[in-house]
Protein backbone atom coordinates (compact mmCIF):
# COMPACT_ATOMS: atom_id res chain seq x y z
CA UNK A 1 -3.95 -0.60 -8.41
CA UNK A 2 -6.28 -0.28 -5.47
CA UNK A 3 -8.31 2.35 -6.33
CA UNK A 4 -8.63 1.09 -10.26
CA UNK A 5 -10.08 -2.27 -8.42
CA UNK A 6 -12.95 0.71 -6.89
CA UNK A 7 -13.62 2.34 -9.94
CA UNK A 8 -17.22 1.83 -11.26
CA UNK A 9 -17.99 1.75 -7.44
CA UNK A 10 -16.80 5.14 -7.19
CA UNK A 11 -19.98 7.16 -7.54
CA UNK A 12 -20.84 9.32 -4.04
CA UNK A 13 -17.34 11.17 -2.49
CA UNK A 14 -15.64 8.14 -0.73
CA UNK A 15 -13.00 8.90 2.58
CA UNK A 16 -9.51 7.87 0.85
CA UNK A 17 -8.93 5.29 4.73
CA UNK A 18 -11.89 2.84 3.18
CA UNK A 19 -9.93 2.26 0.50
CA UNK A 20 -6.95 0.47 3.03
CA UNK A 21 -6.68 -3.12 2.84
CA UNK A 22 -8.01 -4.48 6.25
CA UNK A 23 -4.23 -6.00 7.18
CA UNK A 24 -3.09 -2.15 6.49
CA UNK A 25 -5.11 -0.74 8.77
CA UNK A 26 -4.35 -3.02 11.86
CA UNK A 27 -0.70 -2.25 11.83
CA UNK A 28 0.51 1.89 12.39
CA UNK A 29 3.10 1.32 10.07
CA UNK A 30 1.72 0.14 7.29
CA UNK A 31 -1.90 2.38 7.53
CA UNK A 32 0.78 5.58 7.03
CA UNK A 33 1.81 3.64 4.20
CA UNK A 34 -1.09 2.62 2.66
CA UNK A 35 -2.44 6.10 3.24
CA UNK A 36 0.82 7.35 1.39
CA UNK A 37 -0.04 4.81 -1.48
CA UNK A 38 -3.64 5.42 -2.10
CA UNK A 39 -2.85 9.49 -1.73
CA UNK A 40 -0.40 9.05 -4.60
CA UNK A 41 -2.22 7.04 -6.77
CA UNK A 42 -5.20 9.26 -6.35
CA UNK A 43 -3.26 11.90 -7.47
CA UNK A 44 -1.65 10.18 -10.53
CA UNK A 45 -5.96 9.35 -11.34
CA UNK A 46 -6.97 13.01 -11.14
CA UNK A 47 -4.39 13.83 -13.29
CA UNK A 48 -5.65 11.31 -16.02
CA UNK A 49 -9.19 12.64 -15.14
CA UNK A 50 -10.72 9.52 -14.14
CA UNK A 51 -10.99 10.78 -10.40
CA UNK A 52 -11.68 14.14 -8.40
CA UNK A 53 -10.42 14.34 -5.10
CA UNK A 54 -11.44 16.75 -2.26
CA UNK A 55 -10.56 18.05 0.93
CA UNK A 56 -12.99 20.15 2.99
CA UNK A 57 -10.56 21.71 5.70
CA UNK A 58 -6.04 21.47 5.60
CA UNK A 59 -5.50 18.80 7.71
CA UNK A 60 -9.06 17.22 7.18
CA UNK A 61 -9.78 13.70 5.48
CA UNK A 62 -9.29 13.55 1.93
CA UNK A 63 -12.06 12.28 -0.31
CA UNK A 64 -12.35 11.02 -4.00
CA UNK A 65 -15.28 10.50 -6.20
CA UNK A 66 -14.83 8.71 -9.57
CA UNK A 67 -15.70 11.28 -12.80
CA UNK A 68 -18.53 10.16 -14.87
């Protein structure tokens, strides 16, 4: 639901963290859990083919980019 609220927005390769709620990213807890949510809901969107995602490096920050 987050990341459909970004698409139309989505047009330059965006760091998956922006996409946190600002109370999620205050608290450990819940940023690993936001992170977990926006990861899987990327996923399930790349699938459909309304997003690529990227990662430059294993380990590195993982980045999507709405497809036009």
């Amino acid at each position: 639901k987050r990341i459909r609220e970004f698409l139309g927005k989505l047009n330059e390769w965006k760091n998956t963290d922006e996409l946190l709620p600002t109370n999620f990213i205050e608290s450990k807890n819940l940023k690993r859990t936001g992170k977990a949510g926006i990861f899987a809901g990327s996923l399930e969107l790349a699938k459909e083919g309304n997003i690529s995602i990227k990662q430059n490096k294993l380990f590195d920050d993982v980045f999507i980019k709405e497809n036009k």
